[in-house]
Protein backbone atom coordinates (compact mmCIF):
# COMPACT_ATOMS: atom_id res chain seq x y z
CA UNK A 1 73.42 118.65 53.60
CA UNK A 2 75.98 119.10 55.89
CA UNK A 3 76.32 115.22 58.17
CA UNK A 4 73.29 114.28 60.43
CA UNK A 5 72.77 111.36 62.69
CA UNK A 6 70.51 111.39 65.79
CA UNK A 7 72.16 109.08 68.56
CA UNK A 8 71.05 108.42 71.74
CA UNK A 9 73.62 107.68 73.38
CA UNK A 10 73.92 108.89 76.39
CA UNK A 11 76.78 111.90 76.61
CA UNK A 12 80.28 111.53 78.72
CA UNK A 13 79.94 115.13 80.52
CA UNK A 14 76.99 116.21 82.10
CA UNK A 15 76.12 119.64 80.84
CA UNK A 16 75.14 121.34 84.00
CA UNK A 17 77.81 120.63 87.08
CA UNK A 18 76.23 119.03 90.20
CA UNK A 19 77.37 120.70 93.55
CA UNK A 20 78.72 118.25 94.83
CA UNK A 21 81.05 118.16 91.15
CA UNK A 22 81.63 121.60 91.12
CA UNK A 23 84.93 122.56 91.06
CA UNK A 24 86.73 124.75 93.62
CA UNK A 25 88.62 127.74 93.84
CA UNK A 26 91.89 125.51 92.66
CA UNK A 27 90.32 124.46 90.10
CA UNK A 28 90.27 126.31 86.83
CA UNK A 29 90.07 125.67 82.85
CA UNK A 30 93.19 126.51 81.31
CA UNK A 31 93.88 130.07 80.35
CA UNK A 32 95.62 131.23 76.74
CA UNK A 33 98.08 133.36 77.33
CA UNK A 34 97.45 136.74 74.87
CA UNK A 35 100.29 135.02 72.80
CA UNK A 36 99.11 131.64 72.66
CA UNK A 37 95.81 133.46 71.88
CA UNK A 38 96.89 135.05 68.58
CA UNK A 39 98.81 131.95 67.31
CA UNK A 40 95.43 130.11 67.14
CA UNK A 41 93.58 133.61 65.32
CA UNK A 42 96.65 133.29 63.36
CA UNK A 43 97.17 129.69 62.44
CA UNK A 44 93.37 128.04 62.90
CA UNK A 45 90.75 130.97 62.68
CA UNK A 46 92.40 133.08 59.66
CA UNK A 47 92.98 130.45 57.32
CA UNK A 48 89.40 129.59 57.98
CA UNK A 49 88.28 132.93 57.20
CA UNK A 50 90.13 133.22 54.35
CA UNK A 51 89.29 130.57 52.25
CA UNK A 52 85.85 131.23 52.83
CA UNK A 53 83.81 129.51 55.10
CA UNK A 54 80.44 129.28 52.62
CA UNK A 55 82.21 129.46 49.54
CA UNK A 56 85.51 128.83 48.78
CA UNK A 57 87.90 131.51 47.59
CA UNK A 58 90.50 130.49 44.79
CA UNK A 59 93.33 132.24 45.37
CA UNK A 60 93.11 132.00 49.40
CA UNK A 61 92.42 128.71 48.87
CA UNK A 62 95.90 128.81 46.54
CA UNK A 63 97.48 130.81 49.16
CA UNK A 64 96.77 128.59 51.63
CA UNK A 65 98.42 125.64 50.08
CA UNK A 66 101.59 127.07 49.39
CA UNK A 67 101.92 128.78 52.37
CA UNK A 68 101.31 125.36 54.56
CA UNK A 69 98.60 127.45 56.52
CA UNK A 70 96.37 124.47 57.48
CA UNK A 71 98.92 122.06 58.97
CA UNK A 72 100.24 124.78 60.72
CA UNK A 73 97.09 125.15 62.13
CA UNK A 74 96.77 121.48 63.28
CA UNK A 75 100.59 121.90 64.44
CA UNK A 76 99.09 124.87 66.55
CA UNK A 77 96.12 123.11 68.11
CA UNK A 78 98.54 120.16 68.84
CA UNK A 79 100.49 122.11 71.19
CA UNK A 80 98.52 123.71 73.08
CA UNK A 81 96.73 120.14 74.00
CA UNK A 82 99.90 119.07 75.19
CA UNK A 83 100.80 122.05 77.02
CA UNK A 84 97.24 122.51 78.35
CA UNK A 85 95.37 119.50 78.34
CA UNK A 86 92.41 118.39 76.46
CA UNK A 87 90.75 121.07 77.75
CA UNK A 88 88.43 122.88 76.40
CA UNK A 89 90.58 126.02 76.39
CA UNK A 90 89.24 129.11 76.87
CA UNK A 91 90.12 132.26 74.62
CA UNK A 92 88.29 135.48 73.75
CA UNK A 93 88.33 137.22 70.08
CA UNK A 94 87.17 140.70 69.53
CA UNK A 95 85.20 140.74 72.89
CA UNK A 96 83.45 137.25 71.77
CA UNK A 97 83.70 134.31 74.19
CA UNK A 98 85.44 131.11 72.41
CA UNK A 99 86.44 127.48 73.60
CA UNK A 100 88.40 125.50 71.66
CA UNK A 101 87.50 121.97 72.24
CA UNK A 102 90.05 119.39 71.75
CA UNK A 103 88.98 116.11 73.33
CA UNK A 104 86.60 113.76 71.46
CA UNK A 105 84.67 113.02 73.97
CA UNK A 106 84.10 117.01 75.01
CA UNK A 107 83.22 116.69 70.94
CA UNK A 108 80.38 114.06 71.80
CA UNK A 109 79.16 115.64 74.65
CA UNK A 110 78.75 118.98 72.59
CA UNK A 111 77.57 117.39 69.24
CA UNK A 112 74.69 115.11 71.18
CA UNK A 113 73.49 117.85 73.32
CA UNK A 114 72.48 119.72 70.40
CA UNK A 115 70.35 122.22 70.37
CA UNK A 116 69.78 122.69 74.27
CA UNK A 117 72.53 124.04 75.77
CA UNK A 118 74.63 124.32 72.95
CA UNK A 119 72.61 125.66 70.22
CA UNK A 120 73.89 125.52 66.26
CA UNK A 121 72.41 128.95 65.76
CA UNK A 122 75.62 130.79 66.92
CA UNK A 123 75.29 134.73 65.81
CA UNK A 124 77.91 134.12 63.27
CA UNK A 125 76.49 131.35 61.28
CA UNK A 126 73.32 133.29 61.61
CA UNK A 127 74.67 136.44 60.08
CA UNK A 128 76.20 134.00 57.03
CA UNK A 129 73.18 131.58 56.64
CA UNK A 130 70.34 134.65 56.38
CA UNK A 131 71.92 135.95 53.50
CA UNK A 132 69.90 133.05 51.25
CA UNK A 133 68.03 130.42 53.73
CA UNK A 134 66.70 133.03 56.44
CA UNK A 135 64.51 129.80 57.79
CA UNK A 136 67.39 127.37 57.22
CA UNK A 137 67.23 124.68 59.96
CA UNK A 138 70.57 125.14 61.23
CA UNK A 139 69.64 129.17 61.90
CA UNK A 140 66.33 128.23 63.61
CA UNK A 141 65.29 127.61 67.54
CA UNK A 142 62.97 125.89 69.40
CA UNK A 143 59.66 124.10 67.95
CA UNK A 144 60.29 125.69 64.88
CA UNK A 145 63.73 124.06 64.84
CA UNK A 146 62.18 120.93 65.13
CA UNK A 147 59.49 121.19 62.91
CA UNK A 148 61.75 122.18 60.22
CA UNK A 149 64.42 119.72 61.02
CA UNK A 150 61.43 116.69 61.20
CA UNK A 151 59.85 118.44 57.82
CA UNK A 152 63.81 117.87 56.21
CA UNK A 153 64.50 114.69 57.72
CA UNK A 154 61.45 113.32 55.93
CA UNK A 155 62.14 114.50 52.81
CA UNK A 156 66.07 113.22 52.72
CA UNK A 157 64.79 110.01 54.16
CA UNK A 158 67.84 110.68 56.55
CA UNK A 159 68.28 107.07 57.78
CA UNK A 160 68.39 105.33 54.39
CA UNK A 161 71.44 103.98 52.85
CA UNK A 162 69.02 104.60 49.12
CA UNK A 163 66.81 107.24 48.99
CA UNK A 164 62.98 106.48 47.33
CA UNK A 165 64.68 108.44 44.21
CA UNK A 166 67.85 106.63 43.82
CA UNK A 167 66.97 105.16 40.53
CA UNK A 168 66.63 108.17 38.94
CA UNK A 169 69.26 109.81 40.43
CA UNK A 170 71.73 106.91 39.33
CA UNK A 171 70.44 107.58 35.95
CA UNK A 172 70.65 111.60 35.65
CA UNK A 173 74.56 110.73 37.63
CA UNK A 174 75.41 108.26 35.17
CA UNK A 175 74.15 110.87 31.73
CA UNK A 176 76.20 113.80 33.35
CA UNK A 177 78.78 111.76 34.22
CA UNK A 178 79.41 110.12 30.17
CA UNK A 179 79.00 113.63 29.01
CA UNK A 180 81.86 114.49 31.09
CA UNK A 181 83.67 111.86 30.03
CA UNK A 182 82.88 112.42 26.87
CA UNK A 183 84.77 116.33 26.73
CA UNK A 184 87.72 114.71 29.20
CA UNK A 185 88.18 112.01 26.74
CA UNK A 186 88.49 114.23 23.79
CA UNK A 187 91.09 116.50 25.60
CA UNK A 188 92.79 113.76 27.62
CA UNK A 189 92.10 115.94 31.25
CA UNK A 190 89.93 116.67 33.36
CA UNK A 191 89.42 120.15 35.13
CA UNK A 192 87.91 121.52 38.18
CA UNK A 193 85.95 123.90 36.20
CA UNK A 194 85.05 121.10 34.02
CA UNK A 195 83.95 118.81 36.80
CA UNK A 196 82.23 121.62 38.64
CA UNK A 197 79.64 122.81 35.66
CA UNK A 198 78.71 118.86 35.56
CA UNK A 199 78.83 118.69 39.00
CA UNK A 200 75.83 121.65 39.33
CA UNK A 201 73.83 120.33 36.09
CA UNK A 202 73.81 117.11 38.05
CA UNK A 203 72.80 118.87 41.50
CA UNK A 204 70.08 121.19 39.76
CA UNK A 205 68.55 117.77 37.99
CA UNK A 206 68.48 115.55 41.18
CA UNK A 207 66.89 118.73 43.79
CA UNK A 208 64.54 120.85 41.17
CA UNK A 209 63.92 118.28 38.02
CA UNK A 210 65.63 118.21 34.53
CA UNK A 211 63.97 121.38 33.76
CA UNK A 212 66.77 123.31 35.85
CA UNK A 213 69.78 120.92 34.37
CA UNK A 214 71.14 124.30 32.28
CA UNK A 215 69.35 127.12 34.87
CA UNK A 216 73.04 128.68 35.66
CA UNK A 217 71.84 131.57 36.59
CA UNK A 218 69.67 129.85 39.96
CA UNK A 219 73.30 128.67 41.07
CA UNK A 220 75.05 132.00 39.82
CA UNK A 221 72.73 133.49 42.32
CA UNK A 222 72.99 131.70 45.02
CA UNK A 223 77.14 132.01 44.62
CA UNK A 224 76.60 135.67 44.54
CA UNK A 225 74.65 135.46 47.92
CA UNK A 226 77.51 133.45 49.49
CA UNK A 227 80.05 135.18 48.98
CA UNK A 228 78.26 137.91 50.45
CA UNK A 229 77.67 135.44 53.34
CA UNK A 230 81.30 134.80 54.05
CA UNK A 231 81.43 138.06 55.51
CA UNK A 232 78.69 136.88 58.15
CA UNK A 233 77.51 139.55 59.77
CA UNK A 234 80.29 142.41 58.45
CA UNK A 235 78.54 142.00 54.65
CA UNK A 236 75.84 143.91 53.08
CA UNK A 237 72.35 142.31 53.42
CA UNK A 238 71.69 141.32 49.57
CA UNK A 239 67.69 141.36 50.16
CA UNK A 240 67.00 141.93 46.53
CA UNK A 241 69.18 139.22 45.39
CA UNK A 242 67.93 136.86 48.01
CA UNK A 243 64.37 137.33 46.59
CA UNK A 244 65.04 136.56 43.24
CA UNK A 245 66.80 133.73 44.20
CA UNK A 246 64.03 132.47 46.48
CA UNK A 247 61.50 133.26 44.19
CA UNK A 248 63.08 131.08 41.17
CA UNK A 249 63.39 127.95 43.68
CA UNK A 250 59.65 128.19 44.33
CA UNK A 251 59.20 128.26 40.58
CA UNK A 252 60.45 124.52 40.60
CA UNK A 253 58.39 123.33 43.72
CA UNK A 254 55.34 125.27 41.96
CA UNK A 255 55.09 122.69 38.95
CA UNK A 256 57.52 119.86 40.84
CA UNK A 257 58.83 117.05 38.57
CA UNK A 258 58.49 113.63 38.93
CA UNK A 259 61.95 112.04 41.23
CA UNK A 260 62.85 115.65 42.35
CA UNK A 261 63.19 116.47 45.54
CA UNK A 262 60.97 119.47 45.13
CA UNK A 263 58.47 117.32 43.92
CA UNK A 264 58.91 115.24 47.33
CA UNK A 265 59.28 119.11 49.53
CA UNK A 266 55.57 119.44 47.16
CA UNK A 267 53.66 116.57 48.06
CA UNK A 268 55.40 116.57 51.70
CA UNK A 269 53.14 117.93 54.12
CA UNK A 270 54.12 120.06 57.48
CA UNK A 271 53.20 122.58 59.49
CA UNK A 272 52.39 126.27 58.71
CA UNK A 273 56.21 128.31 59.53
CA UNK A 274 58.02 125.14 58.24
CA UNK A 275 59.04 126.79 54.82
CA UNK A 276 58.98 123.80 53.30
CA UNK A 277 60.66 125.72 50.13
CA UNK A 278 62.95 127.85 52.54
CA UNK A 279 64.80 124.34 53.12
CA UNK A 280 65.98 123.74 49.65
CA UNK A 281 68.89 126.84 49.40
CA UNK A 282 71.19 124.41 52.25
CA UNK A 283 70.81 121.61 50.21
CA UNK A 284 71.69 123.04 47.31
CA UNK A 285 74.40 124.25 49.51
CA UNK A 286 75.73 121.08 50.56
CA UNK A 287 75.24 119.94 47.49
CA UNK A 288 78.64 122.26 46.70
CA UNK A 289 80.83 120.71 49.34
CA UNK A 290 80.08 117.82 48.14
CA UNK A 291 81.23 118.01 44.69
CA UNK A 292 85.07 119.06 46.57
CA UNK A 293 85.10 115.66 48.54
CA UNK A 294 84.13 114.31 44.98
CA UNK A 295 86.78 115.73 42.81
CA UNK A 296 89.43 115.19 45.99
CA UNK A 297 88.65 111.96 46.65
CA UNK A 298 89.02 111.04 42.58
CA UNK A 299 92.92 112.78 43.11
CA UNK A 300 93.37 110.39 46.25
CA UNK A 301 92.28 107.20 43.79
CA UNK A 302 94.32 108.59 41.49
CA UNK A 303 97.40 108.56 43.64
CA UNK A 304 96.46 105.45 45.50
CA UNK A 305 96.82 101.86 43.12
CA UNK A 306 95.81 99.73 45.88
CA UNK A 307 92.51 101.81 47.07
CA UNK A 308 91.81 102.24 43.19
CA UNK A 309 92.38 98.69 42.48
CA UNK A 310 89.21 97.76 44.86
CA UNK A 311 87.40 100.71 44.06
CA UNK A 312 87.52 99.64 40.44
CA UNK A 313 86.35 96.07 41.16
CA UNK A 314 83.62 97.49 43.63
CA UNK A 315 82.41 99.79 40.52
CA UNK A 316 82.29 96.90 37.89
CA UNK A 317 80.95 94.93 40.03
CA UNK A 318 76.76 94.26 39.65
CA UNK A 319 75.04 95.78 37.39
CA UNK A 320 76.02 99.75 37.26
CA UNK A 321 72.52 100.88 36.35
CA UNK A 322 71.05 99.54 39.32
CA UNK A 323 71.24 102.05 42.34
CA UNK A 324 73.78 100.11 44.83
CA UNK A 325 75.15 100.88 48.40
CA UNK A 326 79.01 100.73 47.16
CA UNK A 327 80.64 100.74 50.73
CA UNK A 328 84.31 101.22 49.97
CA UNK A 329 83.81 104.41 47.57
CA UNK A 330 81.34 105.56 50.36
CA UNK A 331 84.44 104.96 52.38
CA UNK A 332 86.75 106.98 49.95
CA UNK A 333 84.09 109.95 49.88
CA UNK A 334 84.23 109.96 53.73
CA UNK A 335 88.36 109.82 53.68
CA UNK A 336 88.01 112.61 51.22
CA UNK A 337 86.01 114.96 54.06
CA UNK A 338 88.21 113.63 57.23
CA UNK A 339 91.45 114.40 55.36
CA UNK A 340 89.99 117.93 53.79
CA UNK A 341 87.08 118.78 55.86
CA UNK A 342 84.47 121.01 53.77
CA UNK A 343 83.28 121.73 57.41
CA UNK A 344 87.14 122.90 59.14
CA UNK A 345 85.09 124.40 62.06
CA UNK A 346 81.84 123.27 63.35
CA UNK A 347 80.38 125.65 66.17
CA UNK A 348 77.86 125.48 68.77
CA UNK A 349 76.69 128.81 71.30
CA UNK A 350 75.86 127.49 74.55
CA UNK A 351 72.89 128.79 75.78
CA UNK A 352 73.71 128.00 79.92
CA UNK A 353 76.44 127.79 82.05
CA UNK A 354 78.37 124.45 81.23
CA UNK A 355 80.59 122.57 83.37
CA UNK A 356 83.99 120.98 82.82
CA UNK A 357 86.45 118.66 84.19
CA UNK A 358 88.53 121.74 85.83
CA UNK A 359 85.57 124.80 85.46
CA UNK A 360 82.44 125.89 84.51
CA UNK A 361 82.33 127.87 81.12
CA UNK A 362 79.25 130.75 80.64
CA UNK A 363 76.17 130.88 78.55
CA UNK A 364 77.05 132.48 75.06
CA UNK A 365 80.40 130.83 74.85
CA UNK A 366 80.96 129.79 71.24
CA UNK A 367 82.59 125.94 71.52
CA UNK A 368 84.69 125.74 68.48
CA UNK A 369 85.43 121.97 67.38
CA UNK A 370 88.72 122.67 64.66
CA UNK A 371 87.97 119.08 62.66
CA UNK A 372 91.17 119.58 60.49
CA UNK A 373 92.95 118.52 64.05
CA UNK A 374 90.62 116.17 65.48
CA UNK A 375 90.54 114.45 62.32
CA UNK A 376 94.27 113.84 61.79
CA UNK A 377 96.16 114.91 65.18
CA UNK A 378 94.06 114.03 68.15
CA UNK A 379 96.02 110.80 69.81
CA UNK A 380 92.82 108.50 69.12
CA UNK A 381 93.23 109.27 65.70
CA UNK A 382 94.63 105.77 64.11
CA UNK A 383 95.30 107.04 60.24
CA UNK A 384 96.66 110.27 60.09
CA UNK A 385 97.83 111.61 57.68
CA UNK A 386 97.05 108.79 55.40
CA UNK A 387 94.48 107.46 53.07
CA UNK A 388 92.48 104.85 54.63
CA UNK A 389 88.72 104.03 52.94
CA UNK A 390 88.53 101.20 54.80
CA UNK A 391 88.25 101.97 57.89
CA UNK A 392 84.76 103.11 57.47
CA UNK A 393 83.15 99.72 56.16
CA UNK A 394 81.77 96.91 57.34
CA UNK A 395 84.79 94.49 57.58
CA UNK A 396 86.28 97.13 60.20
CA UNK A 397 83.05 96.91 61.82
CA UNK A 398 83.34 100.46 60.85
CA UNK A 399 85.72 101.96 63.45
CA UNK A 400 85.45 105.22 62.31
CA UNK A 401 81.88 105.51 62.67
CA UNK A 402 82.52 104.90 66.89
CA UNK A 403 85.71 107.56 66.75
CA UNK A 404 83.69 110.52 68.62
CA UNK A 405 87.12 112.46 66.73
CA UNK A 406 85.94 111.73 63.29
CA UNK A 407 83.25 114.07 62.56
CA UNK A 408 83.23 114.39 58.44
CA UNK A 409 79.20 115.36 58.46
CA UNK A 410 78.87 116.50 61.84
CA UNK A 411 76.94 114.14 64.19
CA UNK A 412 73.69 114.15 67.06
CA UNK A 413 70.70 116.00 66.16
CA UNK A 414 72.43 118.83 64.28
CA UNK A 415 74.10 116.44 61.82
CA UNK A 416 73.77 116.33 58.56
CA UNK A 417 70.36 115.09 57.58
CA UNK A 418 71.32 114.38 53.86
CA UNK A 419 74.57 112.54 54.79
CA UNK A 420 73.04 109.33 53.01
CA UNK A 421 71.97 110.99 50.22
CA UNK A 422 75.28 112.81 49.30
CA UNK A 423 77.48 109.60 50.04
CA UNK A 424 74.79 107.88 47.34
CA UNK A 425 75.35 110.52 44.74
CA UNK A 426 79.35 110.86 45.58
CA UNK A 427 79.63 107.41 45.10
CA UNK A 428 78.00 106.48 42.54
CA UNK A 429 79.50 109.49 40.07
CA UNK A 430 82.51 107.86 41.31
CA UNK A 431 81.79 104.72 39.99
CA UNK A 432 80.81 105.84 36.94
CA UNK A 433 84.14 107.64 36.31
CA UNK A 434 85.77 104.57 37.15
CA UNK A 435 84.02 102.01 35.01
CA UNK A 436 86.01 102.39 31.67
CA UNK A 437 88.59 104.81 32.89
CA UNK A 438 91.55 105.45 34.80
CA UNK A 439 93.25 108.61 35.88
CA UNK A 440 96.73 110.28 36.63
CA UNK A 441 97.01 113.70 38.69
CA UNK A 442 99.28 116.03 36.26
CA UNK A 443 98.77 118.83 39.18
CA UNK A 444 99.86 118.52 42.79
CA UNK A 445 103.14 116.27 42.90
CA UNK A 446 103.09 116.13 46.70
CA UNK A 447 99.98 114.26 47.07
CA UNK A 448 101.22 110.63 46.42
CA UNK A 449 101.02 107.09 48.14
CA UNK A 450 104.74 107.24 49.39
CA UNK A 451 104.11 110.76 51.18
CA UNK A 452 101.83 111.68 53.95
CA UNK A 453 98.75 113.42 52.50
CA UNK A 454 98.67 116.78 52.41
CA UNK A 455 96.83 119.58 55.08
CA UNK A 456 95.28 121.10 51.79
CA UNK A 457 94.37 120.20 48.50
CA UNK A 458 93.41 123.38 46.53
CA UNK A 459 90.30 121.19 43.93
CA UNK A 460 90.45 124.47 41.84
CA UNK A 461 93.96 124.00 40.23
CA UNK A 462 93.58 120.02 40.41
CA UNK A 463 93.87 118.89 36.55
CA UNK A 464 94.03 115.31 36.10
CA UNK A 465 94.89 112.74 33.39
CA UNK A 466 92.15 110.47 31.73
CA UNK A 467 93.21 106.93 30.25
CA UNK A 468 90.55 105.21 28.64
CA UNK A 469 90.02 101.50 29.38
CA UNK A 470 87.82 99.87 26.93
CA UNK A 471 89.20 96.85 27.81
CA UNK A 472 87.75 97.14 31.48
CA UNK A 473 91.58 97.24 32.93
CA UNK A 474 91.65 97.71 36.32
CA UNK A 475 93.63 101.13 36.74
């Protein structure tokens, strides 16, 4: 459920330049030099590509960390706005049209006027997203968009902090998560590969019911068809595959179980062409990046005694089996997403001519908005490089939240319509993990209070610690 929020505020830019605004002849958007060109497929697109943009890759994402590719990529992007301007700078890629858009406010304009003129069904995400949700709302257009997109927003109860299900899924979070403690406790660590398979029983129990808590296979699947998506449009078309898949989500909507959300895509009525069932692969989906920001934001507590103290206090506080809001580990999940975005690129295809400050840009240029800079490098950025959970609750009067540069689930009409939902299920796993425990990272020595945190944090190799605390010590 990759971040939605409708806004309607009104955007900075207008999309289509007056004539009297249009610029002249002097004029002209910046222009990459061939150079400057290949340092950005080099340094921003590549690493991108290689740690797999719908699934992650292990040993790219391994390779990627060692090497220091994403913070040279943010190094990269930072240049060129001060040797440019904030743009948007223009650049073509194999014959494709691309604008790299560095300016919050340029992020706004393009994030709010979403889907007309710059449409979230760009032909690469289409090529990716086909391969198992061919009538995902992020690949669709016009009233079927909107159908689909009102259809999902209804189901996710998209505005609300707690979902209608929230005390069930508190309970089926806090049962995975003791059974995970359980197997950490026994062996003093916790894994990624641990964390992951209770990660998925949890997912599969909150979407399709408890009946699909061990159905490996259904996510097996739907890994297989990723990976084949990550070569967008380049990868074979795994049609066969896809159906099976498709056919044993429908088996779960077919005989729905109370607190699911198939049982709520079941009784949920919409239009004919909606695909009410079609919707379910993204969420699952989602569901994936959001176990990363879990695990990551778990190493960050880890590393972090003051965050950890008040996240302890906030998860002992109340009574745990009772679904609650928990703002600061809601913070620490977003922190987790700004400083590693599961998202690095977000991309929009304009579908008119646009104009700039400086130029117009033409219909079927892909905007590209690189979040890994605008979420630690752009000048408005206040934190950095460092972790800082508090900037998104209420006793900031939630700066981050106005920051058109921080973007962790996307924003405007496209944004992630199940942004509540997965910051309710983040947080309260973490809560859970934090009752009676503390942890240690025995992996990854340069992520660490006294340090800036790092460009990349590879979850697969994280391994962590586990102290128990019967006692209820703060860590």
């Amino acid at each position: 459920m990759r971040p939605t929020e409708s806004s309607t505020e009104a955007p900075a830019k207008p999309s289509t330049p007056n004539p009297a605004d249009t610029p002249g002849p002097a004029e002209t958007l910046p222009t990459l030099s061939a150079r400057e060109a290949a340092g950005v497929v080099g340094d921003v697109l590549l690493p991108v590509l290689a740690g797999g943009v719908i699934v992650r890759r292990p040993r790219a994402m391994s390779l990627v960390e060692r090497t220091g590719w994403d913070r040279r990529g943010v190094e990269r992007v930072r240049a060129l706005r001060e040797r440019h301007g904030s743009g948007p700078l223009p650049l073509t890629v194999r014959g494709r049209s691309y604008a790299m858009v560095l300016d919050p406010e340029d992020a706004r304009r393009v994030l709010l006027e979403t889907p007309e003129p710059f449409s979230p069904a760009t032909l690469e995400k289409c090529g990716s997203l086909a391969q198992f949700q061919p009538h995902g709302v992020l690949i669709s257009g016009g009233e079927e968009r909107t159908r689909r997109r009102e259809f999902v927003e209804q189901v996710l109860e998209t505005p609300r902090p707690l979902h209608d299900t929230a005390g069930r899924l508190t309970g089926v979070v806090r049962e995975e998560a003791a059974l995970l403690l359980a197997g950490a406790e026994r062996s003093g660590q916790l894994l990624w590969e641990e964390f992951d398979a209770a990660w998925w029983r949890t997912v599969r129990r909150i979407v399709l019911g408890d009946a699909a808590r061990d159905d490996a296979t259904l996510t097996a699947q739907l890994g297989a068809l990723r990976s084949a998506a990550n070569w967008s449009l380049a990868g074979p078309r795994r049609r066969r595959l896809r159906s099976a898949f498709l056919s044993r989500v429908r088996s779960y909507v077919a005989h729905p179980e109370p607190g699911s959300l198939a049982e709520r895509v079941a009784r949920t009525p919409a239009p004919t062409g909606t695909d009410r069932t079609g919707q379910i692969p993204h969420w699952l989906f989602a569901y994936d990046a959001a176990g990363m920001a879990t695990v990551r934001a778990l190493a960050l507590l880890a590393t972090h005694p003051q965050p950890a103290a008040r996240a302890y206090e906030e998860a002992t506080t109340s009574d745990p089996d009772t679904p609650r809001e928990l703002p600061f580990l809601r913070g620490c999940a977003l922190e987790s997403v700004r400083l590693w975005p599961t998202t690095p690129l977000i991309l929009r295809e304009s579908t008119a001519e646009t104009g700039w400050e400086g130029g117009t840009l033409p219909a079927g240029t892909v905007f590209a908005l690189y979040t890994p800079y605008l979420h630690r490098a752009e000048p408005a950025t206040p934190y950095g490089d460092a972790f800082a959970p508090q900037q998104w609750t209420e006793e900031t009067g939630r700066k981050a939240r106005a920051n058109p540069a921080l973007v962790p689930f996307s924003s405007g009409p496209a944004g992630c319509p199940g942004e509540n939902l997965v910051l309710f299920t983040v947080s309260t796993l973490l809560a859970a993990l934090l009752e009676r425990h503390a942890y240690s990272l025995a992996s990854h020595p340069q992520l660490r209070a006294s340090a800036p945190v790092p460009a990349t944090l590879d979850h697969f190799s994280l391994r962590l610690r586990v102290h128990p605390s019967q006692e209820g010590r703060a860590p």
